[in-house]
PDB file of N, CA and C in Angstrom:
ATOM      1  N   UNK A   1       3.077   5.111   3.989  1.00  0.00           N
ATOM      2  CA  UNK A   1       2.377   6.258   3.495  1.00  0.00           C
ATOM      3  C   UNK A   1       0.920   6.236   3.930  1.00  0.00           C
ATOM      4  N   UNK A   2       0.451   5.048   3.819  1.00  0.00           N
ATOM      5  CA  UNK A   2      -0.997   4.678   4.284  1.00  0.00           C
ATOM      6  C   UNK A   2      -1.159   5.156   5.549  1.00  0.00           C
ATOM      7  N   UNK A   3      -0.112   5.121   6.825  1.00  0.00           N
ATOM      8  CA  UNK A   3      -0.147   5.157   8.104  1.00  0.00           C
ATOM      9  C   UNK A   3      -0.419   7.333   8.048  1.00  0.00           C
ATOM     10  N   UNK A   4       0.827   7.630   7.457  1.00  0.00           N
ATOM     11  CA  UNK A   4       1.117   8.969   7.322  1.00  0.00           C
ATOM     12  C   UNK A   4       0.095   9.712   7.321  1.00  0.00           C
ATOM     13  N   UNK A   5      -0.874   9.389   5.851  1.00  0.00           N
ATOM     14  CA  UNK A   5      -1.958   9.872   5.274  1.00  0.00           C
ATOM     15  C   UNK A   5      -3.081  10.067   6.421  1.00  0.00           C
ATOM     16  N   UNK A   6      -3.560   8.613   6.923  1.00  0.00           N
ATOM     17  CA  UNK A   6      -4.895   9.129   7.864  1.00  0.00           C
ATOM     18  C   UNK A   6      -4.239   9.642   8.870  1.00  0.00           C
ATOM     19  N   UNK A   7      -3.079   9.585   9.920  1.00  0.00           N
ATOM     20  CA  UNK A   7      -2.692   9.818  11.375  1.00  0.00           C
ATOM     21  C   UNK A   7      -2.737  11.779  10.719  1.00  0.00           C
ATOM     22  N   UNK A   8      -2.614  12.318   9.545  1.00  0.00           N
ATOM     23  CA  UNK A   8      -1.750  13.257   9.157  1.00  0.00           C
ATOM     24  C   UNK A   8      -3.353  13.732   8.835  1.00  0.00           C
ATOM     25  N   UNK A   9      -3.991  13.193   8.052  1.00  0.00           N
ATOM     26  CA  UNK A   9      -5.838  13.626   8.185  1.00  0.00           C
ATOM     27  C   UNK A   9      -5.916  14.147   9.205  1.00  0.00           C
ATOM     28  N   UNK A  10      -6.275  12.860   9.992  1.00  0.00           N
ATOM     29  CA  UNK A  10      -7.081  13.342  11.710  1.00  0.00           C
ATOM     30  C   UNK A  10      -6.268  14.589  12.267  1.00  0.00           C
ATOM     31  N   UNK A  11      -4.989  14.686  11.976  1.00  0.00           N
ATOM     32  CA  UNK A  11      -4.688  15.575  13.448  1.00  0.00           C
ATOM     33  C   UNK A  11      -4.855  17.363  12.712  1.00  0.00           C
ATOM     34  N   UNK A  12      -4.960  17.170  11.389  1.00  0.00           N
ATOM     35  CA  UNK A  12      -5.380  18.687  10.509  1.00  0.00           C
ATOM     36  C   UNK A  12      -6.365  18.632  10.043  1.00  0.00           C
ATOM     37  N   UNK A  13      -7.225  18.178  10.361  1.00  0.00           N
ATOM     38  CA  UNK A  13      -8.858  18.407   9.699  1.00  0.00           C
ATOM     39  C   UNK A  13      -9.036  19.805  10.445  1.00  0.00           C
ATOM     40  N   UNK A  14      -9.495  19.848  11.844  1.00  0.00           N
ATOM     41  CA  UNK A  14      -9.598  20.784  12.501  1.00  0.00           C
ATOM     42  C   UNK A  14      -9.568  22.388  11.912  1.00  0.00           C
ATOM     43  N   UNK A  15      -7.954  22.043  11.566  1.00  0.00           N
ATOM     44  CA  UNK A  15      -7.453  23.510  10.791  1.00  0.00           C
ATOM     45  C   UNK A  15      -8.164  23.748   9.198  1.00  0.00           C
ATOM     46  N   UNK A  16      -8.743  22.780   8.886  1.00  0.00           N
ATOM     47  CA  UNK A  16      -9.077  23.147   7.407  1.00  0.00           C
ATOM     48  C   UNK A  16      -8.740  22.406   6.104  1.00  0.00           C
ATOM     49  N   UNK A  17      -6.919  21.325   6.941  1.00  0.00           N
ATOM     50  CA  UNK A  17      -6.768  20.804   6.088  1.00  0.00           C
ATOM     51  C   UNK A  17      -6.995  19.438   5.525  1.00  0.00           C
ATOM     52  N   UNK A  18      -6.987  19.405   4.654  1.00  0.00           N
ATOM     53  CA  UNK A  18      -7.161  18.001   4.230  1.00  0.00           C
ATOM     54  C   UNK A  18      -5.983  17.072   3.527  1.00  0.00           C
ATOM     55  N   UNK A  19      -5.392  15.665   3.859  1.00  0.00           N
ATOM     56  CA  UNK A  19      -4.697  15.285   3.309  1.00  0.00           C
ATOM     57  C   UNK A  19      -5.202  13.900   3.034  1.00  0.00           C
ATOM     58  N   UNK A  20      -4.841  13.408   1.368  1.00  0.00           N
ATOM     59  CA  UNK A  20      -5.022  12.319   0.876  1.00  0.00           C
ATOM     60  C   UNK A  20      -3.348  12.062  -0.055  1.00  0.00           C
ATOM     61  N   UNK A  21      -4.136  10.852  -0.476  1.00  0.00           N
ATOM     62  CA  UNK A  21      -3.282   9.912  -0.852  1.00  0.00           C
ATOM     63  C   UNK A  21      -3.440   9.439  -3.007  1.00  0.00           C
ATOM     64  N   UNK A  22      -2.382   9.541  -3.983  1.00  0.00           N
ATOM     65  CA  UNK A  22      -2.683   8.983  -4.626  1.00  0.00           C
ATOM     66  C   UNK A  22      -1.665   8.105  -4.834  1.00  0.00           C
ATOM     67  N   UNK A  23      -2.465   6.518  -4.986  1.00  0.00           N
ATOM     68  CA  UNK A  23      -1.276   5.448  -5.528  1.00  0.00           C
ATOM     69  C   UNK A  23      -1.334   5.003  -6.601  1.00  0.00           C
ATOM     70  N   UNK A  24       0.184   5.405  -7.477  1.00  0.00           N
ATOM     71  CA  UNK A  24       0.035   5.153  -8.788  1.00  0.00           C
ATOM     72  C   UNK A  24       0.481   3.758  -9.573  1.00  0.00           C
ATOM     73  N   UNK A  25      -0.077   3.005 -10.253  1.00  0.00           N
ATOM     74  CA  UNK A  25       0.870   1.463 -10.482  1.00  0.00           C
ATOM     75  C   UNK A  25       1.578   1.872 -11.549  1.00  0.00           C
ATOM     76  N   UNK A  26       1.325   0.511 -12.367  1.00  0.00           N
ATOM     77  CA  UNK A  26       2.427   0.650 -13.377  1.00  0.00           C
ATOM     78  C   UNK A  26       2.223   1.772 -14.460  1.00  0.00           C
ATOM     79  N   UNK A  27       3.576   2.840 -14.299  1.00  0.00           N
ATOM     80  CA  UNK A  27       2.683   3.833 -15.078  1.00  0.00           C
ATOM     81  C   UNK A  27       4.087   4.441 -16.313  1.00  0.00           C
ATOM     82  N   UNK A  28       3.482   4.949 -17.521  1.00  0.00           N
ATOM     83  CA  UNK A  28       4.824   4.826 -18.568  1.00  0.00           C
ATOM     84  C   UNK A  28       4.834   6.097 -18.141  1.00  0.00           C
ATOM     85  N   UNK A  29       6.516   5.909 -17.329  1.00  0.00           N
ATOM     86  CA  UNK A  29       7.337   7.430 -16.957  1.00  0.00           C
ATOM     87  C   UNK A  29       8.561   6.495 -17.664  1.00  0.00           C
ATOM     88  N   UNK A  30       9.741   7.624 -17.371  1.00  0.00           N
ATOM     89  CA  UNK A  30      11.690   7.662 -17.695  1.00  0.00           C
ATOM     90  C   UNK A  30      11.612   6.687 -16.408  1.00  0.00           C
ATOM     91  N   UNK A  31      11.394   6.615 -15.647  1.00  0.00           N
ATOM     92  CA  UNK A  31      11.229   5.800 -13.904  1.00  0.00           C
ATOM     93  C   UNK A  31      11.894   4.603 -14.165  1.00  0.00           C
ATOM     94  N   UNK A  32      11.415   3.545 -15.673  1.00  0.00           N
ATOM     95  CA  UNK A  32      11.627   2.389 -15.241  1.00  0.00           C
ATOM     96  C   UNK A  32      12.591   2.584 -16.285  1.00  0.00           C
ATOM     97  N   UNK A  33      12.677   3.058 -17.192  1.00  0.00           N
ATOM     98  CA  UNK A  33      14.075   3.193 -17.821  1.00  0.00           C
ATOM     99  C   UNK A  33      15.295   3.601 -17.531  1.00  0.00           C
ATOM    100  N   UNK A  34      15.046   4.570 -16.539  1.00  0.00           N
ATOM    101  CA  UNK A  34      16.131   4.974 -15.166  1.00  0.00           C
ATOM    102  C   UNK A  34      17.223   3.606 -14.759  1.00  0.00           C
ATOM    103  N   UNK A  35      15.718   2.865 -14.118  1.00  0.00           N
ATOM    104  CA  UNK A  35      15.776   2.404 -13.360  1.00  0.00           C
ATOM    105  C   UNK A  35      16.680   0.582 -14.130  1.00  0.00           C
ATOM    106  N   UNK A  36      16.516   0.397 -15.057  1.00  0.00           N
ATOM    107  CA  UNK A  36      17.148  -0.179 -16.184  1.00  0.00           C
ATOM    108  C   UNK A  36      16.110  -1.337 -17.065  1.00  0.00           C
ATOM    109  N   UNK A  37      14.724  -0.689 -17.014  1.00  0.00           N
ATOM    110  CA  UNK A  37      13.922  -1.686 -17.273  1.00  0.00           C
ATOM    111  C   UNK A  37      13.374  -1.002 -18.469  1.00  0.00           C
ATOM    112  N   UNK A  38      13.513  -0.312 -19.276  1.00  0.00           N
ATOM    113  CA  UNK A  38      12.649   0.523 -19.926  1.00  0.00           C
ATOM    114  C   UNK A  38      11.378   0.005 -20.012  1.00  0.00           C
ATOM    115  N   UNK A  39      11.299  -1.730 -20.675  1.00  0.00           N
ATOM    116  CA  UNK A  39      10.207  -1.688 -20.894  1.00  0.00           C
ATOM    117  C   UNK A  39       8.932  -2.222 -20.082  1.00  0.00           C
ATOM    118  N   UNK A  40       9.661  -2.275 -18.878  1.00  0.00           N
ATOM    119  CA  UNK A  40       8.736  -3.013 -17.667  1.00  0.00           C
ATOM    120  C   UNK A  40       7.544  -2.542 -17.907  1.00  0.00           C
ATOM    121  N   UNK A  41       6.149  -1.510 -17.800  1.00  0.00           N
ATOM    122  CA  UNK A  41       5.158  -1.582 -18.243  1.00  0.00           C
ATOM    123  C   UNK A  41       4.652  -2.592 -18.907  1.00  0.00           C
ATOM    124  N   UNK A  42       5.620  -2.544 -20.643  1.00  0.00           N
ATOM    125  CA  UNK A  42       4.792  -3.203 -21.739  1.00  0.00           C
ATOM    126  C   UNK A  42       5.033  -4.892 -20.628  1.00  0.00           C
ATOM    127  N   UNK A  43       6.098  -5.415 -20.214  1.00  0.00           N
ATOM    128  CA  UNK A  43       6.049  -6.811 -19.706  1.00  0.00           C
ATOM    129  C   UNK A  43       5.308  -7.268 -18.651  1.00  0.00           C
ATOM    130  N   UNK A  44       4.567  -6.055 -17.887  1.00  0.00           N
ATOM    131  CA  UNK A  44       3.668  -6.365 -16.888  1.00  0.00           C
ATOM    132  C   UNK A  44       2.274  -6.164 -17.342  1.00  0.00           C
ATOM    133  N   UNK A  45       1.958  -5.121 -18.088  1.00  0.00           N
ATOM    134  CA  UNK A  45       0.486  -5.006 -17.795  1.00  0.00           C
ATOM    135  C   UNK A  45      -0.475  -5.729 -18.194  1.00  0.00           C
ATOM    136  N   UNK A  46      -0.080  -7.041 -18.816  1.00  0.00           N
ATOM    137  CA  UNK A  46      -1.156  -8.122 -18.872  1.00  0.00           C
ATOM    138  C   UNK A  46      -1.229  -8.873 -17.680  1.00  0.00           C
ATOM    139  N   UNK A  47      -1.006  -8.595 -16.805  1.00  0.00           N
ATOM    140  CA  UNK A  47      -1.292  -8.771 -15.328  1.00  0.00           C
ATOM    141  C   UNK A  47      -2.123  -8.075 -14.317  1.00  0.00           C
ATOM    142  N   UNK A  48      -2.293  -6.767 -15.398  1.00  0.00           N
ATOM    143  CA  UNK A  48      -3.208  -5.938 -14.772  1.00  0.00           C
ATOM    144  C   UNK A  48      -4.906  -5.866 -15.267  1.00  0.00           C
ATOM    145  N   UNK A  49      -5.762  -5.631 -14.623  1.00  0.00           N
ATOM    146  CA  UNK A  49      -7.084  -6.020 -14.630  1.00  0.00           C
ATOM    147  C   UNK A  49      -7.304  -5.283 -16.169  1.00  0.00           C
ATOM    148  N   UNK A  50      -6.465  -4.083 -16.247  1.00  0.00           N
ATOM    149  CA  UNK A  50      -7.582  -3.132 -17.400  1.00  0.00           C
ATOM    150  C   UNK A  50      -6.357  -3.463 -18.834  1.00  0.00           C
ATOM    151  N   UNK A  51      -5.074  -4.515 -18.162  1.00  0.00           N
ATOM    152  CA  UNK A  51      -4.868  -4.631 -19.359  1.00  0.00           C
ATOM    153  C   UNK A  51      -3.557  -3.810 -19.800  1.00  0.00           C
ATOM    154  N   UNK A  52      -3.340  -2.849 -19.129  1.00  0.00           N
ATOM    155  CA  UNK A  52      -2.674  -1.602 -19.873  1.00  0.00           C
ATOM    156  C   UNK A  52      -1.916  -1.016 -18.756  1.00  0.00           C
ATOM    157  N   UNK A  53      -0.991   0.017 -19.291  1.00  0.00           N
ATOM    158  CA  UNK A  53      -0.051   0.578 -18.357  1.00  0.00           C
ATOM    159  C   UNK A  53      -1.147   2.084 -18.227  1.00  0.00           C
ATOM    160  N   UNK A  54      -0.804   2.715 -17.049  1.00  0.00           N
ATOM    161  CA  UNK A  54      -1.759   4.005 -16.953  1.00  0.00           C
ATOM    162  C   UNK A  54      -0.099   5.198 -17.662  1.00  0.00           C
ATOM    163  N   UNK A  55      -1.148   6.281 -17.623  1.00  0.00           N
ATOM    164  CA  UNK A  55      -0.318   7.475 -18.241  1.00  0.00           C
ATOM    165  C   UNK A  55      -0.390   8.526 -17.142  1.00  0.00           C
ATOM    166  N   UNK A  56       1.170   9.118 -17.409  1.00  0.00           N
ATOM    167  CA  UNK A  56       1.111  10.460 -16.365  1.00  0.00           C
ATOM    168  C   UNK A  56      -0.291  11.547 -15.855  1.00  0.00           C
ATOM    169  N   UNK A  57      -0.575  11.460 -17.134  1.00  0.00           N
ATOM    170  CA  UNK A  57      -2.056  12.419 -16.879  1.00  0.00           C
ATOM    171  C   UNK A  57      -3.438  11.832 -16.330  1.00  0.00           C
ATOM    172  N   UNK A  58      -3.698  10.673 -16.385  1.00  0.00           N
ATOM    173  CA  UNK A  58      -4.369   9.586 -15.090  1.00  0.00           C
ATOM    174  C   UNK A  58      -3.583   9.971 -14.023  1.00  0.00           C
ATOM    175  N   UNK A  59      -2.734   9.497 -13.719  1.00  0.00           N
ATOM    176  CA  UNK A  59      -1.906  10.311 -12.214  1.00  0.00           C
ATOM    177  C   UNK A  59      -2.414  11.887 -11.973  1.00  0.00           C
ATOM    178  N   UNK A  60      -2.240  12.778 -12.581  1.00  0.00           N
ATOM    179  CA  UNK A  60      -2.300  14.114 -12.486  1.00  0.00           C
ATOM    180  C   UNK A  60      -4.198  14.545 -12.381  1.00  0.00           C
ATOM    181  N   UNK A  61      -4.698  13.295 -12.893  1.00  0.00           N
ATOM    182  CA  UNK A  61      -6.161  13.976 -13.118  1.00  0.00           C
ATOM    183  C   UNK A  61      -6.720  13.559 -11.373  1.00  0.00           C
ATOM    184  N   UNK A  62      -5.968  12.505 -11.218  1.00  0.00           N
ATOM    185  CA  UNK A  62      -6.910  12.197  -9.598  1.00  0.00           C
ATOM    186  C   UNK A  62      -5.988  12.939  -8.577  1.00  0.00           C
ATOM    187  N   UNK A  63      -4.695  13.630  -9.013  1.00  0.00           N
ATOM    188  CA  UNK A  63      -4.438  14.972  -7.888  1.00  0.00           C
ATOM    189  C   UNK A  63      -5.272  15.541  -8.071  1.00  0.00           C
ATOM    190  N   UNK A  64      -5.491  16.273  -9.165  1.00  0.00           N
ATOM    191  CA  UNK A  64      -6.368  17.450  -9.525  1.00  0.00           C
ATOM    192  C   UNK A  64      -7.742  17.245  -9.092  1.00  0.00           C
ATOM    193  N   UNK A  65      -8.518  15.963  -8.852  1.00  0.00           N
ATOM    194  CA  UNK A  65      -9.300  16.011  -7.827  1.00  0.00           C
ATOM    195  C   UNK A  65      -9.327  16.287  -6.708  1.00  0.00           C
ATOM    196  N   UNK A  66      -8.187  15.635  -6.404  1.00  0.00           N
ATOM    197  CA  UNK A  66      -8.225  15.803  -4.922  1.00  0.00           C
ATOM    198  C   UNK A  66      -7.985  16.761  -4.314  1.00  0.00           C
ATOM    199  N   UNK A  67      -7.073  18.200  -5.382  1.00  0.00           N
ATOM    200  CA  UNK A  67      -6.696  19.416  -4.769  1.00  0.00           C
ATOM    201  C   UNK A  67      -8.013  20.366  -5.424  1.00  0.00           C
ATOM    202  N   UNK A  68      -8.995  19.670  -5.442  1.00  0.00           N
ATOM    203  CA  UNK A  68     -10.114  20.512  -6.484  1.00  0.00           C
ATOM    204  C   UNK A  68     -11.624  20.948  -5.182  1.00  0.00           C
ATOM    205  N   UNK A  69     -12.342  21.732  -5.235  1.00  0.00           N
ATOM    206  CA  UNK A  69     -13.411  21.575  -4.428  1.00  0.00           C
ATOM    207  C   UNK A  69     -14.223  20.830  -4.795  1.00  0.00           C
ATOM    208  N   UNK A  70     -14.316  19.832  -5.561  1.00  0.00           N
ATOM    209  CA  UNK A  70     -14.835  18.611  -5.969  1.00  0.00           C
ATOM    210  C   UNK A  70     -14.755  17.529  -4.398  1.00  0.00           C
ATOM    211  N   UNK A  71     -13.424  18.001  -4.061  1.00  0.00           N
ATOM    212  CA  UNK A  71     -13.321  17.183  -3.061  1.00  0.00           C
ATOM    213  C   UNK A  71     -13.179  17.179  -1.751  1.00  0.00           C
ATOM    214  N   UNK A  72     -13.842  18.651  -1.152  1.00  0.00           N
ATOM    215  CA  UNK A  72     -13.280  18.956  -0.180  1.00  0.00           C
ATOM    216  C   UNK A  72     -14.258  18.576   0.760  1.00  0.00           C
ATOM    217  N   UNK A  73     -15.074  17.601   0.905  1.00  0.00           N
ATOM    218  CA  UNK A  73     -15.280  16.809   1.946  1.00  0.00           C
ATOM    219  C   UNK A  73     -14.556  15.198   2.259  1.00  0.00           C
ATOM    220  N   UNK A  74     -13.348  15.050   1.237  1.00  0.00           N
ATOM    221  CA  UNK A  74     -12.224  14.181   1.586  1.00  0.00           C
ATOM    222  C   UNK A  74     -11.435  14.060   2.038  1.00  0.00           C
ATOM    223  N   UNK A  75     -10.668  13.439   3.188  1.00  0.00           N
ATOM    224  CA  UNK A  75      -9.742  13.239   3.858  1.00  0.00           C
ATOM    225  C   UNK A  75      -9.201  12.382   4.180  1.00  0.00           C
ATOM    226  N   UNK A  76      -8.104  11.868   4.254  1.00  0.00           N
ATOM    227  CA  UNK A  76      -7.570  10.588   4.622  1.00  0.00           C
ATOM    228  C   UNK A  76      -7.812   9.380   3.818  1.00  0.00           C
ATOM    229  N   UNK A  77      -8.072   9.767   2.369  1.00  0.00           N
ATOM    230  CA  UNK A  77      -8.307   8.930   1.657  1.00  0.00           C
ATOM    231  C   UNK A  77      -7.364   8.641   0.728  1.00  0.00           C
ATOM    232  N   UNK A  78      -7.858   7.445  -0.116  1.00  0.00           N
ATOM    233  CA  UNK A  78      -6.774   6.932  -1.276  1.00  0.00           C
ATOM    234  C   UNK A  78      -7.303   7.181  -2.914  1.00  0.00           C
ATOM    235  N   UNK A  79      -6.881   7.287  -3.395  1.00  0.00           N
ATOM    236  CA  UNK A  79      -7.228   6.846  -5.229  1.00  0.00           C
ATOM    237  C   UNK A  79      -6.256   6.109  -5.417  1.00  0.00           C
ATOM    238  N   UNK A  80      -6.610   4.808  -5.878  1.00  0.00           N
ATOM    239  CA  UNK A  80      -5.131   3.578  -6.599  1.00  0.00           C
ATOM    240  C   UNK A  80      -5.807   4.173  -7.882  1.00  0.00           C
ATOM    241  N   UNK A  81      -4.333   4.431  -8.530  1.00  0.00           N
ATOM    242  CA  UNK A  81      -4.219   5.007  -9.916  1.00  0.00           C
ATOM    243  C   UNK A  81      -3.105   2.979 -10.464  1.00  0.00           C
ATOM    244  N   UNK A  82      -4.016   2.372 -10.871  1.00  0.00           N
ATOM    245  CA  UNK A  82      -3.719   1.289 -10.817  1.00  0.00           C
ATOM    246  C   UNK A  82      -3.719  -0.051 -11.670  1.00  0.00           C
ATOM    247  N   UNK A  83      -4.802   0.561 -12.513  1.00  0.00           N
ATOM    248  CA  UNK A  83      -5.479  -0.529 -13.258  1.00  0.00           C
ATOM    249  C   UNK A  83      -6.238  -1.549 -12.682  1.00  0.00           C
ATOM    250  N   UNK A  84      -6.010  -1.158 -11.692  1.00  0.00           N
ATOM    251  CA  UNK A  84      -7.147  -2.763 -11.037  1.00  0.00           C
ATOM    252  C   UNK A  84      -6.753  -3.453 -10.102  1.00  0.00           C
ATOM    253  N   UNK A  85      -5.511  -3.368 -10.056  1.00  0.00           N
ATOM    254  CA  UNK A  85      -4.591  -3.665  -8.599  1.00  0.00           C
ATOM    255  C   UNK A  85      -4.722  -2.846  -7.312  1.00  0.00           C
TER     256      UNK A  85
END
């Protein structure tokens, strides 16, 4: 995705557009309960710097930057939605 993001920047800046990147860690969705872990968050995030699992709306607030004119001299960039990882 990392590769995608800048090769996918550079070749649409030109036109106007801009593409970034957000990476989200351990974050409490249905995802890991799906997935058969429900409670994977609570068993990891004391591994994480801030401590804690992040929430959907941390995810959604650094799209919403990035699709915001807050940010439209960004491109090819990242936000780790992460805790610290």
């Amino acid at each position: 995705m990392d590769t995608l993001t800048i090769g996918l920047a550079k070749e649409v800046a030109k036109l106007g557009i801009r593409v970034n990147s957000v990476r989200p860690g351990l974050i409490y969705t249905d995802m890991h309960r799906d997935g058969g872990e429900a409670g994977r968050v609570d068993r990891l995030k004391s591994n994480l710097p801030l401590g804690r699992g992040g929430t959907p709306e941390e995810v959604a607030a650094a799209i919403y930057f990035l699709a915001s004119a807050q940010a439209s001299f960004t491109t090819g960039s990242f936000i780790d939605v992460a805790g610290g990882l």
